[in-house]
C-alpha atoms as a PDB file:
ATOM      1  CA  UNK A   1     156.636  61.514 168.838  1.00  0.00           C
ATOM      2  CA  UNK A   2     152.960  60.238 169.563  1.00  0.00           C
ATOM      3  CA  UNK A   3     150.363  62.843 169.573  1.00  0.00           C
ATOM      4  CA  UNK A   4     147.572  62.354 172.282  1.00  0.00           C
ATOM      5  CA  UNK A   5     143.874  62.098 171.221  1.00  0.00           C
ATOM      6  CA  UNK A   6     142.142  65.451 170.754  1.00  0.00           C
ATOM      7  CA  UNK A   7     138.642  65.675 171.465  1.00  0.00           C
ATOM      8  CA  UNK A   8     136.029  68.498 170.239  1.00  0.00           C
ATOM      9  CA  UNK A   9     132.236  68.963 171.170  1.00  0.00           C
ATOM     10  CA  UNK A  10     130.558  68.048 168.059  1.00  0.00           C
ATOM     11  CA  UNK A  11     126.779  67.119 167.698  1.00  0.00           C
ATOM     12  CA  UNK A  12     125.826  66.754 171.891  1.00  0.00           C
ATOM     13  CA  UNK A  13     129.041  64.448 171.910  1.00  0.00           C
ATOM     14  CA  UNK A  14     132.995  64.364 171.909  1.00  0.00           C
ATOM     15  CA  UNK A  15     134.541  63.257 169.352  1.00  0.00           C
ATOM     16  CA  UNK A  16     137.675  61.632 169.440  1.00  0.00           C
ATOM     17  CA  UNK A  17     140.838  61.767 166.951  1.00  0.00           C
ATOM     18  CA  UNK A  18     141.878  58.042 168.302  1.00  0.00           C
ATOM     19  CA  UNK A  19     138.847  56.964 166.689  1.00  0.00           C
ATOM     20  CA  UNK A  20     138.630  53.993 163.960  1.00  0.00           C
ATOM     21  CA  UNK A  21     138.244  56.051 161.175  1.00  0.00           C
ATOM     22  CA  UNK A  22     135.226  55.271 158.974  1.00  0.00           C
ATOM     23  CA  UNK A  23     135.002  53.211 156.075  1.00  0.00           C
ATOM     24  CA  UNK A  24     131.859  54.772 154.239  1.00  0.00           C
ATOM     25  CA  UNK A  25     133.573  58.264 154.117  1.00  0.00           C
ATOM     26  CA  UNK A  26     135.519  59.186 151.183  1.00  0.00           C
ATOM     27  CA  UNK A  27     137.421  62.253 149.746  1.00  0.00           C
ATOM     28  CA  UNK A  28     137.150  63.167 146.393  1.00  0.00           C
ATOM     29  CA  UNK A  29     139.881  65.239 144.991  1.00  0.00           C
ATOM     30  CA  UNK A  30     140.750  66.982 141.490  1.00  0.00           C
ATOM     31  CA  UNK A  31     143.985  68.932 140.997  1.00  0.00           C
ATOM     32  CA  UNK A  32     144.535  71.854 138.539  1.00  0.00           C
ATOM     33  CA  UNK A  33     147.620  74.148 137.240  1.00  0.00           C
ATOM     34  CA  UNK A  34     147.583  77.361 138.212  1.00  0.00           C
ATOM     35  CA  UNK A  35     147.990  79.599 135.152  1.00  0.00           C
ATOM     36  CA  UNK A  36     149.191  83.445 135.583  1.00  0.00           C
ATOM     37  CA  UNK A  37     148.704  86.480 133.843  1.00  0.00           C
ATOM     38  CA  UNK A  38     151.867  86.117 131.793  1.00  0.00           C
ATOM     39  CA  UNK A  39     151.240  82.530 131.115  1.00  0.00           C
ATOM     40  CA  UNK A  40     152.101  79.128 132.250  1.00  0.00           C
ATOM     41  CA  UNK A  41     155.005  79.185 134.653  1.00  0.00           C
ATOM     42  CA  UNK A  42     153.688  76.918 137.385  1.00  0.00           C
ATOM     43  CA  UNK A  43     157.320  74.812 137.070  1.00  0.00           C
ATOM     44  CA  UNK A  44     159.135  77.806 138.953  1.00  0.00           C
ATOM     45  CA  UNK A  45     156.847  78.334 141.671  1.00  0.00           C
ATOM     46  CA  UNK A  46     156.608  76.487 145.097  1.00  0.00           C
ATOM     47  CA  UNK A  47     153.685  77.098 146.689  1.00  0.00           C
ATOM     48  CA  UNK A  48     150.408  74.971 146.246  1.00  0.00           C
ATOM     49  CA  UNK A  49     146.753  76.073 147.291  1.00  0.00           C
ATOM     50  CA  UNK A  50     144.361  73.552 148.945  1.00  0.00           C
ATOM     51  CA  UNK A  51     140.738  73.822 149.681  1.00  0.00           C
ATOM     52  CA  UNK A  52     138.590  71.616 151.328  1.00  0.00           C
ATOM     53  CA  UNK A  53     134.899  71.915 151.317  1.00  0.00           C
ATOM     54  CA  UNK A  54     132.620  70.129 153.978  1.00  0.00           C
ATOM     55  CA  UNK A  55     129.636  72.241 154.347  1.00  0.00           C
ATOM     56  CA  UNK A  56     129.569  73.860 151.104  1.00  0.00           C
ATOM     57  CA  UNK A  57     131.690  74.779 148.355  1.00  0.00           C
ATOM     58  CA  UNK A  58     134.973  77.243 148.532  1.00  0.00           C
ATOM     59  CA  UNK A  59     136.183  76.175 145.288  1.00  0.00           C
ATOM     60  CA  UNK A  60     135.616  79.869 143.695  1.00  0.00           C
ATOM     61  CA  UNK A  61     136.360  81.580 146.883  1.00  0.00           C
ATOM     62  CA  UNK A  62     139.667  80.159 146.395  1.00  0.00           C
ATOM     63  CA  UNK A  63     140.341  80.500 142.975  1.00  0.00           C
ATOM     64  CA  UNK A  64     139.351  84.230 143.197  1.00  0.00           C
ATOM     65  CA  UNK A  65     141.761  84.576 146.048  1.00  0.00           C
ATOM     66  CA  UNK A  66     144.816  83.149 144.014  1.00  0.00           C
ATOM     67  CA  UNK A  67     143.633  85.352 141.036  1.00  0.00           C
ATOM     68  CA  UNK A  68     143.643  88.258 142.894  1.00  0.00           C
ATOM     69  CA  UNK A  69     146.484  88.176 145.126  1.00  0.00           C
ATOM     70  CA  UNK A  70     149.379  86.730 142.547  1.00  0.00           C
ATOM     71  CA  UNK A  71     152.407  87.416 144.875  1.00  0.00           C
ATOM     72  CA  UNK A  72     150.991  84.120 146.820  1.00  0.00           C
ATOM     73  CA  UNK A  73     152.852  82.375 143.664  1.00  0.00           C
ATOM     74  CA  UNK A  74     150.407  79.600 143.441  1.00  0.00           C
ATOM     75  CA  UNK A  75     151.287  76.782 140.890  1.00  0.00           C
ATOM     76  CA  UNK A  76     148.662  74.280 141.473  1.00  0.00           C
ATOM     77  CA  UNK A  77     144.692  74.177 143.201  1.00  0.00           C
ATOM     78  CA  UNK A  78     144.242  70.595 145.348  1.00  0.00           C
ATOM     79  CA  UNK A  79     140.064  71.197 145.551  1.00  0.00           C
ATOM     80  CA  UNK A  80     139.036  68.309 148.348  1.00  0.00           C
ATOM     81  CA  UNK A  81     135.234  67.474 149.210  1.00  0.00           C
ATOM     82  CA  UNK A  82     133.386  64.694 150.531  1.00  0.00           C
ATOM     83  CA  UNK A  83     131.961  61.809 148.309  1.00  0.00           C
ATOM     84  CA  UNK A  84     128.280  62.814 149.699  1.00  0.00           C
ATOM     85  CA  UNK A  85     126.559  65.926 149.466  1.00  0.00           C
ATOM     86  CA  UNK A  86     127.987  69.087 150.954  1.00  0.00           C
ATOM     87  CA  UNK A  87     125.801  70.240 154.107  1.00  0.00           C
ATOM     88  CA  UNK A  88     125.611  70.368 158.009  1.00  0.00           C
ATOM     89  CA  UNK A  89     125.673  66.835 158.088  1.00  0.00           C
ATOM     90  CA  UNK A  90     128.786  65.351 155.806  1.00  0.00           C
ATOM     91  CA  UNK A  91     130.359  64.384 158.849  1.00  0.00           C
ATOM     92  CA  UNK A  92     128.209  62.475 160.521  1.00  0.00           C
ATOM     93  CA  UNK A  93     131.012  60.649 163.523  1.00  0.00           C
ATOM     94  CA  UNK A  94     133.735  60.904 164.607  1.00  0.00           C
ATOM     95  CA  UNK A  95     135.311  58.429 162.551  1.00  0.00           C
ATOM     96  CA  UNK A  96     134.469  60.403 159.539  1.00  0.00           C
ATOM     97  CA  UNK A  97     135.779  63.176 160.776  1.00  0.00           C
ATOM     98  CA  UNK A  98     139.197  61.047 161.375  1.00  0.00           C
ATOM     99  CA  UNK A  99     138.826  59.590 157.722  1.00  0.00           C
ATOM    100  CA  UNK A 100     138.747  63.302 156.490  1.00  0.00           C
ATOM    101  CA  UNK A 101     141.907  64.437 158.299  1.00  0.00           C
ATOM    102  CA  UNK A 102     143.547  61.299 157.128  1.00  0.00           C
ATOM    103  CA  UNK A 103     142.706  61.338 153.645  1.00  0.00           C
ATOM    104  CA  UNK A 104     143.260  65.358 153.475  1.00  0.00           C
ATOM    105  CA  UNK A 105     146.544  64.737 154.771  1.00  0.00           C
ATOM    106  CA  UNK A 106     147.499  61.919 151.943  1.00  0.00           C
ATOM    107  CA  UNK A 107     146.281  64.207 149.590  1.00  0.00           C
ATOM    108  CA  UNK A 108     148.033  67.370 150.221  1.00  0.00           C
ATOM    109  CA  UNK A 109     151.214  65.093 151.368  1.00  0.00           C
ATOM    110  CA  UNK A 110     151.507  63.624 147.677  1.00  0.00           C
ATOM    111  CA  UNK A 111     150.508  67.064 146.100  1.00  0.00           C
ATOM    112  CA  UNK A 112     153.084  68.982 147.533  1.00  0.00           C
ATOM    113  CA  UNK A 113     155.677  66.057 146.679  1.00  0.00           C
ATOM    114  CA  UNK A 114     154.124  65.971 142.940  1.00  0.00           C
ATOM    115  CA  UNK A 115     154.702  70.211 142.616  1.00  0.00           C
ATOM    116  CA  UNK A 116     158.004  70.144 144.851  1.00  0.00           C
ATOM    117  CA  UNK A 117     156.555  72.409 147.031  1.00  0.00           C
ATOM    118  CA  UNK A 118     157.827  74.335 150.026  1.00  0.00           C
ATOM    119  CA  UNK A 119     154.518  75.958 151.136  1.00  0.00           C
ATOM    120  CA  UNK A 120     150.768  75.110 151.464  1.00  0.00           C
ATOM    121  CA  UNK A 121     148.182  77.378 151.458  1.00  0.00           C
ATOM    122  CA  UNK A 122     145.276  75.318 153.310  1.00  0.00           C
ATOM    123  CA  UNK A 123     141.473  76.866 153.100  1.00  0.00           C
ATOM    124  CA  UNK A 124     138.601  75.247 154.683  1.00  0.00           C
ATOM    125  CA  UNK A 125     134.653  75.460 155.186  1.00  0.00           C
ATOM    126  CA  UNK A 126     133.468  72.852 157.161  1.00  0.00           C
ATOM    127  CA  UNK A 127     132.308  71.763 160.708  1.00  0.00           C
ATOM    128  CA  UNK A 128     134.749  72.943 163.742  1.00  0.00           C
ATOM    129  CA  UNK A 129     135.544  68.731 163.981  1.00  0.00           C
ATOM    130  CA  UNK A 130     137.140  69.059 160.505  1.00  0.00           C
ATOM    131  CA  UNK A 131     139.016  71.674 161.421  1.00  0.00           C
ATOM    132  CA  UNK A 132     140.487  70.286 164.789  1.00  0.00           C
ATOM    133  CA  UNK A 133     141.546  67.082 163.419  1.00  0.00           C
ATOM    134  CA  UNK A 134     142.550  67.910 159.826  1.00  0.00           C
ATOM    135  CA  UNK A 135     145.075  70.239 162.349  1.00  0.00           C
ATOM    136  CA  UNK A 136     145.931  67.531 164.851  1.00  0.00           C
ATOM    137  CA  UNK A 137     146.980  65.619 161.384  1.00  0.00           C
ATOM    138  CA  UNK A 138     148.856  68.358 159.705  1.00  0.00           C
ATOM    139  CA  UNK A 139     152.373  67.412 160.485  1.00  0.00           C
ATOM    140  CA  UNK A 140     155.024  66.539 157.737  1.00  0.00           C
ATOM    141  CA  UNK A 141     152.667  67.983 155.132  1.00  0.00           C
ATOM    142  CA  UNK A 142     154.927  70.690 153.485  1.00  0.00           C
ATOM    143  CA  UNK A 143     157.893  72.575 155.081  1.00  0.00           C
ATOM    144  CA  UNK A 144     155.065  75.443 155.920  1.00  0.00           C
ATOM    145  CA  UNK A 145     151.615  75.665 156.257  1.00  0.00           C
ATOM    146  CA  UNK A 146     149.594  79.027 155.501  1.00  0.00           C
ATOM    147  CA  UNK A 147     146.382  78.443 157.147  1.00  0.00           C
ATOM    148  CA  UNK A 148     143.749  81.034 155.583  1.00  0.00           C
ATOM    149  CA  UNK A 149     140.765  82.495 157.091  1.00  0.00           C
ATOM    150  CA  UNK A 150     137.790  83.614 155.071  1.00  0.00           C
ATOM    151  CA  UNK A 151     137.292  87.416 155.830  1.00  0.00           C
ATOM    152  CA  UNK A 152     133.558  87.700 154.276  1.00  0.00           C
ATOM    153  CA  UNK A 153     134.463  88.285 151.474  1.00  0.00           C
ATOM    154  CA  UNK A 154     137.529  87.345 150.507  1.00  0.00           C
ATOM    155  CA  UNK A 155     140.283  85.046 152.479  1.00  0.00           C
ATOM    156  CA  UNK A 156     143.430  86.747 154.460  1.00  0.00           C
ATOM    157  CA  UNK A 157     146.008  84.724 155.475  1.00  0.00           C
ATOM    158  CA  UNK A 158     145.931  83.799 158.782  1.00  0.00           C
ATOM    159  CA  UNK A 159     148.785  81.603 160.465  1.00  0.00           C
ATOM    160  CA  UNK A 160     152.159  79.807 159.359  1.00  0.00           C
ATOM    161  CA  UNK A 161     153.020  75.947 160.761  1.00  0.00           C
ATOM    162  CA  UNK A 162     156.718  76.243 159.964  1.00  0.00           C
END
């Protein structure tokens, strides 16, 4: 199946998934084991949490939300963020905005493979762009996708991609 080119207003101009996705723009990403309160268990659990910050940092946000809400059954944090400095302008074209869908999707893709997961959890806080194509990318990522929204304070989950 070939998905068609999405397009989103972004910056006085439409950006385009069918793009040539940048060179300059780079993910960086770091990956931690969730522990719970009654220890390290993270082997029996399928369900991996990944946040992406683009215009400033969710990494607490997130890691509060796990803490606080164990029935999620988190066993592992994928934290994703741009080479460059966080802000309004991290994406700066459309082809960056098609590198960060791309390279978001490699990432989670081989997390959830790594973990043997079933379920992602996927948080984000970044430019509407981000958000449109990270989604136009997010097919065979994990058998489901919770997407989360943050409720200010706090993050409620929001929709399932089954």
């Amino acid at each position: 199946m070939v998905l068609s080119a999405a397009r989103v207003e972004q910056q006085d101009a439409h950006w385009r998934t069918d793009v040539t996705p940048s060179t300059e723009f780079r993910l960086v990403a770091t990956e931690e084991t969730i522990q719970t309160k009654v220890g390290w268990v993270a082997d029996r659990r399928t369900t991996i949490a990944c946040g992406i910050s683009v215009t400033g940092s969710l990494e607490e946000g997130v890691r509060r939300h796990i803490a606080d809400a164990p029935e999620l059954d988190v066993s592992a944090l994928l934290l994703l963020r741009p080479e460059r400095e966080l802000g309004r302008t991290a994406l700066q074209s459309a082809g960056d905005a098609v590198a960060l869908a791309r390279q978001a999707k490699t990432h989670m893709r081989e997390s959830t493979k790594r973990w043997n997961a079933t379920r992602l959890l996927l948080y984000y806080f970044g430019p509407l762009s981000g958000a449109c194509f990270i989604g136009h990318s997010l097919n065979a990522v994990c058998r489901s996708v919770q997407i989360t929204e943050d409720q200010q304070p706090g993050y409620a989950l929001s929709f399932s991609l089954e």
